[in-house]
N, C-alpha and C. Protein backbone atom coordinates (compact mmCIF):
# COMPACT_ATOMS: atom_id res chain seq x y z
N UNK A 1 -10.82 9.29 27.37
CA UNK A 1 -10.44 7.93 27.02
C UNK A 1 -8.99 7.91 26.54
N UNK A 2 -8.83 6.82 27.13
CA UNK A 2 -6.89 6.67 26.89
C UNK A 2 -6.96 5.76 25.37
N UNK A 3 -5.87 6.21 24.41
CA UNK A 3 -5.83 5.13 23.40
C UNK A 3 -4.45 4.71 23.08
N UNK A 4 -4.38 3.67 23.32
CA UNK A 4 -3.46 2.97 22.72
C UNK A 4 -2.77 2.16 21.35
N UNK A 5 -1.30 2.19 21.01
CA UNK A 5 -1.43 1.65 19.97
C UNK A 5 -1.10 0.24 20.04
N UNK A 6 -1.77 -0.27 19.18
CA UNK A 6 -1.47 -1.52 19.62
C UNK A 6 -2.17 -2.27 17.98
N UNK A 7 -1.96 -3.95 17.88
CA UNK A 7 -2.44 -4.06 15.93
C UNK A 7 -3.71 -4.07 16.05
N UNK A 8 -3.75 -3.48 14.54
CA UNK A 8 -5.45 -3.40 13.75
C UNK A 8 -5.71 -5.16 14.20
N UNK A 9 -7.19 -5.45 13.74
CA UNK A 9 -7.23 -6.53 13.61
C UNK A 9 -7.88 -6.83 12.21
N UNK A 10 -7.98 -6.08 11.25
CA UNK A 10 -8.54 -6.56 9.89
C UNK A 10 -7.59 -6.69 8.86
N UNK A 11 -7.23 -7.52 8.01
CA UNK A 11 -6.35 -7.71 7.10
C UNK A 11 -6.82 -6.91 5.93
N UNK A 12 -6.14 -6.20 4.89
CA UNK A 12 -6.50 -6.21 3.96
C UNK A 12 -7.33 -7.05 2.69
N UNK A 13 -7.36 -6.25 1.52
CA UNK A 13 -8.39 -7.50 0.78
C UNK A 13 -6.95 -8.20 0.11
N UNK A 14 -7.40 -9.85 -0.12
CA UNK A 14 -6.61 -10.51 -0.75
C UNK A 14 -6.03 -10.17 -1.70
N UNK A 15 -6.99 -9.68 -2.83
CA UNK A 15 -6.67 -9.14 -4.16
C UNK A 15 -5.11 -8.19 -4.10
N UNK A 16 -5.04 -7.89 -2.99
CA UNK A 16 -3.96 -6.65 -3.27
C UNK A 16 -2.23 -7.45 -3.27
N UNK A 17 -2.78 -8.47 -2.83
CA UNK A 17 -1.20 -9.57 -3.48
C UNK A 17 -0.97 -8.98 -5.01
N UNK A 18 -2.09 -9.55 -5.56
CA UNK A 18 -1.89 -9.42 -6.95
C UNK A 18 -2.05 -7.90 -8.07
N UNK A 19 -1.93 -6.54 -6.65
CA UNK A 19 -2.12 -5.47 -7.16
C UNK A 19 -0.71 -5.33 -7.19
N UNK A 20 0.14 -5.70 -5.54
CA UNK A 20 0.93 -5.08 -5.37
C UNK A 20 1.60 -6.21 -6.38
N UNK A 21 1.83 -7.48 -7.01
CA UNK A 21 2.74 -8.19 -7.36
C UNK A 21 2.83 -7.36 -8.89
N UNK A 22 1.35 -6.40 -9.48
CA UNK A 22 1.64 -6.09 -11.07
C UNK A 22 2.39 -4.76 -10.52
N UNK A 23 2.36 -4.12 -9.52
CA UNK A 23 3.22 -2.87 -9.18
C UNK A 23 4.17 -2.68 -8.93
N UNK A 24 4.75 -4.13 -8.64
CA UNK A 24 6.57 -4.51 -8.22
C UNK A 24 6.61 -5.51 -9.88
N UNK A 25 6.40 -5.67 -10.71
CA UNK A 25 6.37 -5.99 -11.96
C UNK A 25 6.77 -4.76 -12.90
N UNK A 26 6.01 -3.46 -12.88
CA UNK A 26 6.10 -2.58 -13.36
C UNK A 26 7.78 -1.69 -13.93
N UNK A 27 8.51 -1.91 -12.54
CA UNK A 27 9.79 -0.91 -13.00
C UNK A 27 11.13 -2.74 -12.99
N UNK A 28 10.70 -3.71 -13.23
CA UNK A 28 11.43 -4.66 -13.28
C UNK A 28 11.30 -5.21 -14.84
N UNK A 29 10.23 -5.55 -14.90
CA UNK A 29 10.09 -6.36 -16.50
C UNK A 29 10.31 -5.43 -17.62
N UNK A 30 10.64 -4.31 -17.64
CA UNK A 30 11.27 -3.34 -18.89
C UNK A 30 12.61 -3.44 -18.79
N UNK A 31 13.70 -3.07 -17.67
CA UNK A 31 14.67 -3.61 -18.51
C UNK A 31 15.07 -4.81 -18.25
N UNK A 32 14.52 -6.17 -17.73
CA UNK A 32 14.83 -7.42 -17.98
C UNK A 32 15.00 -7.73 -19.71
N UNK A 33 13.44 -6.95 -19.90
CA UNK A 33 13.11 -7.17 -21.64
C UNK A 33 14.41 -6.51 -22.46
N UNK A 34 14.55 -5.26 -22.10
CA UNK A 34 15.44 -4.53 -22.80
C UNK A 34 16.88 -5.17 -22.38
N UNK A 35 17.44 -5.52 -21.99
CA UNK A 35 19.02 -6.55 -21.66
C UNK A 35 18.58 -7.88 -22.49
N UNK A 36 17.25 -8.44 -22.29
CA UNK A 36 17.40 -9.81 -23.03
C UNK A 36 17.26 -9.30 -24.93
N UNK A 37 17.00 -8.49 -25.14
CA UNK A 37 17.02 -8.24 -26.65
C UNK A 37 18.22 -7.57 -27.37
N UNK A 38 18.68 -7.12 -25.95
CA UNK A 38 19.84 -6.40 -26.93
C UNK A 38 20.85 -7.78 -26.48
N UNK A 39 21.16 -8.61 -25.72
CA UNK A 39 22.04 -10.03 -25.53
C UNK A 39 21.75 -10.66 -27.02
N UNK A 40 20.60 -10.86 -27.89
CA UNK A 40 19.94 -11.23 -28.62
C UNK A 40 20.75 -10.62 -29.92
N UNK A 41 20.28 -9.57 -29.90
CA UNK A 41 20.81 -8.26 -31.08
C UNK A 41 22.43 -7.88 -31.20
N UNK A 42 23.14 -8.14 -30.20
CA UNK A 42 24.50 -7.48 -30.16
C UNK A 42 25.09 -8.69 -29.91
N UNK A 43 25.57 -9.91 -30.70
CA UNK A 43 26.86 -10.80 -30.42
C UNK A 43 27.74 -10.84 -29.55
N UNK A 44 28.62 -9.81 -29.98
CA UNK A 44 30.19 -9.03 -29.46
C UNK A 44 29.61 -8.67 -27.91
N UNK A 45 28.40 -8.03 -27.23
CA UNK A 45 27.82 -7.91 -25.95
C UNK A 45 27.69 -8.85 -25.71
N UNK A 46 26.92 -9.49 -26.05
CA UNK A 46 26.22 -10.50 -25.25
C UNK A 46 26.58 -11.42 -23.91
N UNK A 47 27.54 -11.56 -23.28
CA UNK A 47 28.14 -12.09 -22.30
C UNK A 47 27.90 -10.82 -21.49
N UNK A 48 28.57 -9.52 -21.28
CA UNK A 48 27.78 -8.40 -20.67
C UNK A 48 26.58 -8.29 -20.75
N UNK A 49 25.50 -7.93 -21.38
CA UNK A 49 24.26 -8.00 -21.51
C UNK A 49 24.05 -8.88 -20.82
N UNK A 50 24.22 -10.22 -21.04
CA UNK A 50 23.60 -11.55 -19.80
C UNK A 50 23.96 -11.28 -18.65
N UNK A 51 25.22 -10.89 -18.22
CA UNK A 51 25.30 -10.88 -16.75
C UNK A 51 24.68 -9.70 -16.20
N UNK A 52 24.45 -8.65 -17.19
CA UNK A 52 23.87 -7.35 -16.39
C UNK A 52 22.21 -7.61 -16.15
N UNK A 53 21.96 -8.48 -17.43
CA UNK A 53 20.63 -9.21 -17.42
C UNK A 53 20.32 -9.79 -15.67
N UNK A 54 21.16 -10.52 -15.29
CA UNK A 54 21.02 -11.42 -14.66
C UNK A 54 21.31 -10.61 -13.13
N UNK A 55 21.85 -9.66 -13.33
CA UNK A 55 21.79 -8.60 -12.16
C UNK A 55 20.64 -7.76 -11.45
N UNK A 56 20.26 -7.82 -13.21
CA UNK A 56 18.70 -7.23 -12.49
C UNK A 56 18.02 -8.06 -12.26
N UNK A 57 17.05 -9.23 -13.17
CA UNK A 57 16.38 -10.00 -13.09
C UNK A 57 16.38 -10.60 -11.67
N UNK A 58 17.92 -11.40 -11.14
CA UNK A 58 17.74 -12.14 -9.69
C UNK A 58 17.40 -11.26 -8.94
N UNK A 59 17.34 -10.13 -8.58
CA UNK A 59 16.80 -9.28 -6.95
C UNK A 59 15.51 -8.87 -7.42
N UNK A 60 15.03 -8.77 -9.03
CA UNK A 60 13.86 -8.26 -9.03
C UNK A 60 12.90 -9.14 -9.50
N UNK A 61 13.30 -10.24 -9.67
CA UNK A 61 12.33 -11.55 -9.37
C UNK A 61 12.05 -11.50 -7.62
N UNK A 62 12.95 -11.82 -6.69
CA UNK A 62 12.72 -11.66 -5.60
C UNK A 62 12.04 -10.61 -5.10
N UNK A 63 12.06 -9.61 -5.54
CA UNK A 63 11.30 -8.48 -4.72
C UNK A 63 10.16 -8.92 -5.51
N UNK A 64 9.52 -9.51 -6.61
CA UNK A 64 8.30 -9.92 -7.26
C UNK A 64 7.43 -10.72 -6.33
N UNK A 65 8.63 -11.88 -5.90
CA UNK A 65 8.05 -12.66 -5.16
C UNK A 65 7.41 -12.59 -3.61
N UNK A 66 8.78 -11.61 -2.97
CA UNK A 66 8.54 -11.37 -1.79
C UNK A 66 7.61 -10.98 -1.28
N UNK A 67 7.93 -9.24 -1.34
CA UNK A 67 7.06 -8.23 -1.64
C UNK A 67 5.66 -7.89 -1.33
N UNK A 68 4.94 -8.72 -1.96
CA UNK A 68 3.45 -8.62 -2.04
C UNK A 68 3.23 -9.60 -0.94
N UNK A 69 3.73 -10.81 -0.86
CA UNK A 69 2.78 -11.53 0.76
C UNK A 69 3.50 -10.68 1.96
N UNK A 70 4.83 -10.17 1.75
CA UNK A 70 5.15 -9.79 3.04
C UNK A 70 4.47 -8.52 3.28
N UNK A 71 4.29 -7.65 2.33
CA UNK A 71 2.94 -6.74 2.37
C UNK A 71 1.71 -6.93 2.98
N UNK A 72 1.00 -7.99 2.96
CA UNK A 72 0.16 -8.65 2.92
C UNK A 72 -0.18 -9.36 4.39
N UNK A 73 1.05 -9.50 4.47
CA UNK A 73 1.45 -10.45 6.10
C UNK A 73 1.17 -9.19 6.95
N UNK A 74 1.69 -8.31 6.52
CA UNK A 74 2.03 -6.45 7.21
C UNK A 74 0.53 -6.21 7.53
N UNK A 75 0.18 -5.89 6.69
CA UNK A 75 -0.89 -4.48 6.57
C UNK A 75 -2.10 -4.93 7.14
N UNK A 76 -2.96 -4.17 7.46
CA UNK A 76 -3.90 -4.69 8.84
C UNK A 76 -4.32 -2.49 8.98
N UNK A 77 -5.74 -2.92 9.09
CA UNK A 77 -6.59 -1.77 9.44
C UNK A 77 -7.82 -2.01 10.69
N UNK A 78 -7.97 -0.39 11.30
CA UNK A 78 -9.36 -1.26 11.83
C UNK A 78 -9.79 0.35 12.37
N UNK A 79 -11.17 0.31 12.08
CA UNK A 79 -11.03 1.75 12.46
C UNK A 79 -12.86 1.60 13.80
N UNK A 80 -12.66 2.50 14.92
CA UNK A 80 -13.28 1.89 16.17
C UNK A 80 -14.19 3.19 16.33
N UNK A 81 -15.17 3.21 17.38
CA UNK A 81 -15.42 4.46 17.77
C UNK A 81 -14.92 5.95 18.21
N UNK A 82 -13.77 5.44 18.36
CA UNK A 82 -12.74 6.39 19.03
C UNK A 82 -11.38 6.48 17.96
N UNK A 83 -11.28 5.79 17.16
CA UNK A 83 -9.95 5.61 16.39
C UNK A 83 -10.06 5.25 15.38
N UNK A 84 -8.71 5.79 14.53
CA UNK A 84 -8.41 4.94 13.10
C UNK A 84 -7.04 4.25 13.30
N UNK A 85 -6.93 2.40 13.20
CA UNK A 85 -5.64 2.07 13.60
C UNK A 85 -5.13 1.87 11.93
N UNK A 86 -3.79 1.72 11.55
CA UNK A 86 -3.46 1.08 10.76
C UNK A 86 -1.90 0.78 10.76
N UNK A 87 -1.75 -0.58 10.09
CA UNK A 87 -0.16 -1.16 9.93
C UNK A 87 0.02 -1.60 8.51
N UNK A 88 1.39 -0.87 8.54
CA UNK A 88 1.59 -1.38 7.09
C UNK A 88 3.55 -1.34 6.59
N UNK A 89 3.97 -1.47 5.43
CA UNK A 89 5.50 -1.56 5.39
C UNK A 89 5.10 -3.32 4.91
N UNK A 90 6.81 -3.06 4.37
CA UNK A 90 7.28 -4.43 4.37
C UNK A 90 8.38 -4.70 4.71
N UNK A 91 9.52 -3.67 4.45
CA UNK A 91 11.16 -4.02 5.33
C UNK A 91 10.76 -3.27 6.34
N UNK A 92 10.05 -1.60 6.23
CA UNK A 92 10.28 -0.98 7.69
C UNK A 92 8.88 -1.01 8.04
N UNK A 93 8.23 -1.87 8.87
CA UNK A 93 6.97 -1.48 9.44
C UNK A 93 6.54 0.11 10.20
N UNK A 94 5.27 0.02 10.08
CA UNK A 94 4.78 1.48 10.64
C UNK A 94 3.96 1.02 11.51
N UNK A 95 3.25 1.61 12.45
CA UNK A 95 1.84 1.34 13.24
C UNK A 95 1.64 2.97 13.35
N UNK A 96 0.59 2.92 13.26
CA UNK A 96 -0.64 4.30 13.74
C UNK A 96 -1.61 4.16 14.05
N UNK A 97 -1.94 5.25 14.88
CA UNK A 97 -3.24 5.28 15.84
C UNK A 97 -4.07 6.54 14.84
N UNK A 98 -4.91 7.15 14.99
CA UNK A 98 -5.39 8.60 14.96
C UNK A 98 -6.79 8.63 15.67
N UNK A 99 -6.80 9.76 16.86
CA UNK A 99 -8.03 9.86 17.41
C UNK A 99 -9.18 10.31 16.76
N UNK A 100 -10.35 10.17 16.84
CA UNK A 100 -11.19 10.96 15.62
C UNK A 100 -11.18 12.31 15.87
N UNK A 101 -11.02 12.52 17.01
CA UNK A 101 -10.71 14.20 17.36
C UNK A 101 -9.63 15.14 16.50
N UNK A 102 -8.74 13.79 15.88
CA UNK A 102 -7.54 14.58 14.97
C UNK A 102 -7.77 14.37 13.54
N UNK A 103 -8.64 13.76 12.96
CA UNK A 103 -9.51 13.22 11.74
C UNK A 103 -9.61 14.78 11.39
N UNK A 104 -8.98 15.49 10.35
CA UNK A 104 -9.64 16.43 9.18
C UNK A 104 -10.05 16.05 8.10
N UNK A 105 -9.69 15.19 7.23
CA UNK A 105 -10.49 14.59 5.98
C UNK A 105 -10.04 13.68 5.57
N UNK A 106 -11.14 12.54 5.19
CA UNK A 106 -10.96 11.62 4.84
C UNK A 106 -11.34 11.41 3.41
N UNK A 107 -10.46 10.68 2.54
CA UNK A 107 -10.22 10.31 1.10
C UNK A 107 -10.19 8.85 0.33
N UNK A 108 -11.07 9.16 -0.53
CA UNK A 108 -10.63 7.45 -1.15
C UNK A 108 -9.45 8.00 -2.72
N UNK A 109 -8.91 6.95 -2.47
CA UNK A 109 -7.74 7.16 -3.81
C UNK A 109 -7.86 5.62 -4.30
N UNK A 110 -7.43 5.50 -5.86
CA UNK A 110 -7.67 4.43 -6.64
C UNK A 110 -7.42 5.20 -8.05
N UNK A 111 -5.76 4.20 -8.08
CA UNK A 111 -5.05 4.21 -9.17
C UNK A 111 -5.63 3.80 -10.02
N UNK A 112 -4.95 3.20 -11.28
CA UNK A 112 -5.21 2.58 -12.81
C UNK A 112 -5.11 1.15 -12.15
N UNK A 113 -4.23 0.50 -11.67
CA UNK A 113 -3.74 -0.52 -11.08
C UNK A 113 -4.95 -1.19 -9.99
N UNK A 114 -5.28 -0.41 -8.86
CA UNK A 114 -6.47 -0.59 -8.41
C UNK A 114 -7.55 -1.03 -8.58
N UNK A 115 -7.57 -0.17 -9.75
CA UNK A 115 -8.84 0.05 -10.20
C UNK A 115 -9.21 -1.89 -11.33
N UNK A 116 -8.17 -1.83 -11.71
CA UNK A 116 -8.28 -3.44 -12.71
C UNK A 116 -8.52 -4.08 -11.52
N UNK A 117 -8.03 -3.93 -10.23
CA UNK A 117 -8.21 -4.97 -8.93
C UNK A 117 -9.56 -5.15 -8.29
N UNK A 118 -10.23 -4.05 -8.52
CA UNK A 118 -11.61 -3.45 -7.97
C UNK A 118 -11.04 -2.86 -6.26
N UNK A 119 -10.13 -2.58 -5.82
CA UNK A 119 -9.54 -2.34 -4.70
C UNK A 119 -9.21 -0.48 -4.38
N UNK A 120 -9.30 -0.11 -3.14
CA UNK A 120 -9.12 1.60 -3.31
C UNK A 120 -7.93 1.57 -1.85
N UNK A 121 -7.73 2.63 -1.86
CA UNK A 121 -7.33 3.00 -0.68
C UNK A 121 -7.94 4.38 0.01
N UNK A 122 -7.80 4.05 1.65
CA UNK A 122 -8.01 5.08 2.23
C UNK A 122 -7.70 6.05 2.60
N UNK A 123 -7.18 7.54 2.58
CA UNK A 123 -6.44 8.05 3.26
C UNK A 123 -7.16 9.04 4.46
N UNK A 124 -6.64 9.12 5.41
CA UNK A 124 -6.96 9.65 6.54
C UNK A 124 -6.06 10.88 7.13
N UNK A 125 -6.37 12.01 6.30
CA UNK A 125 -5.56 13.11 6.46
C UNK A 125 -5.91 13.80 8.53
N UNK A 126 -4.86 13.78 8.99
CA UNK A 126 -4.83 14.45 10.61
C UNK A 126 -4.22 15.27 11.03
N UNK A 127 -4.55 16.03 11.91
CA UNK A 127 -3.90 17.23 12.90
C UNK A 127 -2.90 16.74 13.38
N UNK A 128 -1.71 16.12 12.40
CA UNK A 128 -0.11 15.41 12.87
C UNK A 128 0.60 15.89 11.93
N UNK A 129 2.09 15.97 12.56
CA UNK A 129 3.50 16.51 11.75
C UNK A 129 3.86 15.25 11.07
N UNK A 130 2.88 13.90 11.40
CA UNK A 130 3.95 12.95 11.25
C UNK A 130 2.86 12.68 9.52
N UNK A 131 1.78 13.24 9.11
CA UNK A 131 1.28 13.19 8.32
C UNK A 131 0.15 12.34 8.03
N UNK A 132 -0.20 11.65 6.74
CA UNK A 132 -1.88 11.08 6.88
C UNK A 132 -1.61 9.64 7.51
N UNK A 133 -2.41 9.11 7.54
CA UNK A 133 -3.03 7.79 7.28
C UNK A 133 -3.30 7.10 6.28
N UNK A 134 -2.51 5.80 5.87
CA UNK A 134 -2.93 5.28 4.24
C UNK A 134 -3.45 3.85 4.59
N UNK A 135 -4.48 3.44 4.32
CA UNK A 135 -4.74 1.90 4.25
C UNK A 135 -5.25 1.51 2.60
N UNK A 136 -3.78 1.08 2.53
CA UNK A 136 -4.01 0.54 1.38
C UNK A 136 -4.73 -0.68 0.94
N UNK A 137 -5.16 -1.41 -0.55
CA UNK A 137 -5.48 -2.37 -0.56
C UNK A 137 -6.85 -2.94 -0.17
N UNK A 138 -7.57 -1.91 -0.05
CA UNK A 138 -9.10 -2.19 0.60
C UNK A 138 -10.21 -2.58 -0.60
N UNK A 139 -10.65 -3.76 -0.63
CA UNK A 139 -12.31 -3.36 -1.71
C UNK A 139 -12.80 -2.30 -2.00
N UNK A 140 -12.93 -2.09 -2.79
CA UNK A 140 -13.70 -0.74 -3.39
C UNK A 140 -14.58 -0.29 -3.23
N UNK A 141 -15.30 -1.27 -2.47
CA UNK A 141 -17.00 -0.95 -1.76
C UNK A 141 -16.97 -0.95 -0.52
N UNK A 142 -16.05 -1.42 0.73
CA UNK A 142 -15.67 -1.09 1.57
C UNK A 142 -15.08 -0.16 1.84
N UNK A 143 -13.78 -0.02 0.90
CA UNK A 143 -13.23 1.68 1.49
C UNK A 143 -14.37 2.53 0.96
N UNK A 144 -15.01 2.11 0.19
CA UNK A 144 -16.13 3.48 -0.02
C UNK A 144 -17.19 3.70 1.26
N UNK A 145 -17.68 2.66 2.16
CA UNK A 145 -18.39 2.37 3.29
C UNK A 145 -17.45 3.06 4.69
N UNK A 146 -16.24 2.70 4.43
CA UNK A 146 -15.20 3.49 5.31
C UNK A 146 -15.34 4.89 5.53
N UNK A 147 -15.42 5.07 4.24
CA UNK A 147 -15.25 7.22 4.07
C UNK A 147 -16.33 7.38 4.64
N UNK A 148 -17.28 6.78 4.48
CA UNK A 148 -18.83 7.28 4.54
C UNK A 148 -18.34 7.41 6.38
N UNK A 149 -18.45 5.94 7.15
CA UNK A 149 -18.54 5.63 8.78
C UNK A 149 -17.62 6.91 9.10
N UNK A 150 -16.28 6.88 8.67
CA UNK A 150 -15.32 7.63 9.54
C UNK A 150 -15.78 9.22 9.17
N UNK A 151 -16.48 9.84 8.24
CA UNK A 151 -16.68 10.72 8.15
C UNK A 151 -18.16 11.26 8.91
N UNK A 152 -18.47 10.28 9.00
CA UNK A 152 -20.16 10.69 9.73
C UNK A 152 -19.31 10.35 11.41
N UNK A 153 -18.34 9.52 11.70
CA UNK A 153 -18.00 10.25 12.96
C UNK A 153 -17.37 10.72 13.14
N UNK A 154 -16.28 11.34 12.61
CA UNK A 154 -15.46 12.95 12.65
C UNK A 154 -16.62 13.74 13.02
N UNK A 155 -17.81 14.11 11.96
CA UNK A 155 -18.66 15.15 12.21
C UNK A 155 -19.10 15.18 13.89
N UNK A 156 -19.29 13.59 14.26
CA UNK A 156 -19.89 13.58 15.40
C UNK A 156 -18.96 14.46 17.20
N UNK A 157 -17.72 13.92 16.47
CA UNK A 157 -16.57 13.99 17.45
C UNK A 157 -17.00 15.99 17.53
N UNK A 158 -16.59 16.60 18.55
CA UNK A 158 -16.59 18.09 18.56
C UNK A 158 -14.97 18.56 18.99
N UNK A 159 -14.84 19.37 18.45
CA UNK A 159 -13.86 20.34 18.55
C UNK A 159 -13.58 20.47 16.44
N UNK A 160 -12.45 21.20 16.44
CA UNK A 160 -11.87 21.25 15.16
C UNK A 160 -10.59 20.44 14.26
N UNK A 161 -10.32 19.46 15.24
CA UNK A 161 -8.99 18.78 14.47
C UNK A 161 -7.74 19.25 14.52
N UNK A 162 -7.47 19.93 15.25
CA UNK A 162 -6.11 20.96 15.57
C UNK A 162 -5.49 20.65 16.90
């Protein structure tokens, strides 16, 4: 059987807007905080402080905003009798195929972040240089239903993954 790549057709779970929006929150809202207190605290600064404030804050409000739907818009899984597809990125898109013939192990992962979401991800480690498979953003009871399907047909597939 010939496989082609071509898009998943399942979207991720919704929830992961609001995983990825507290994860692009994370390295932005510390020093927004830290520039607006010391603008606050230091007089004689304060005109520096605001504009450096305001350096960070405008691109990392935007990447707050962006970010997560264009993520969202992106990412797309689907995994078939014969395959695991997945797409994902947000400036540089990716697409992947993996045959189950190249399937060596499959993984659920689920951060701290995730985990408040009820959401996991999949990873799909393969017999490639180009490395695993990640579908991020999945329900937590689905990617757990995932590991289970794709692993009961790896077993099925014959040869060794190499």
């Amino acid at each position: 059987m010939r496989l082609e790549l071509r898009p998943p057709r399942h979207p991720v779970d919704p929830r992961a807007i609001r995983w990825w929006t507290a994860q692009a929150l994370v390295p932005v809202v510390p020093p927004v905080l830290v520039l607006g207190l010391l603008a606050l605290l230091i007089p004689p600064a304060r005109v520096w402080l605001l504009l450096s404030l305001a350096v960070v804050a405008v691109p990392g409000l935007a990447y707050v905003l962006v970010m997560p739907r264009q993520r969202y818009r992106v990412h797309r899984w689907e995994a078939t009798e014969h395959a695991v597809y997945a797409a994902s990125g947000w400036v540089w898109h990716k697409a992947r195929v993996a045959p189950m013939s190249r399937i060596q192990t499959v993984d659920t992962v689920r951060g701290p972040l995730q985990q408040i979401f009820r959401l996991s991800g999949v990873k799909v480690t393969t017999a490639s240089a180009a490395g695993s498979i990640k579908i991020q953003g999945l329900d937590h009871l689905l990617a757990a239903d995932l590991v289970e399907r794709l692993t009961a047909r790896t077993q099925a597939v014959p040869g060794d993954a190499t």
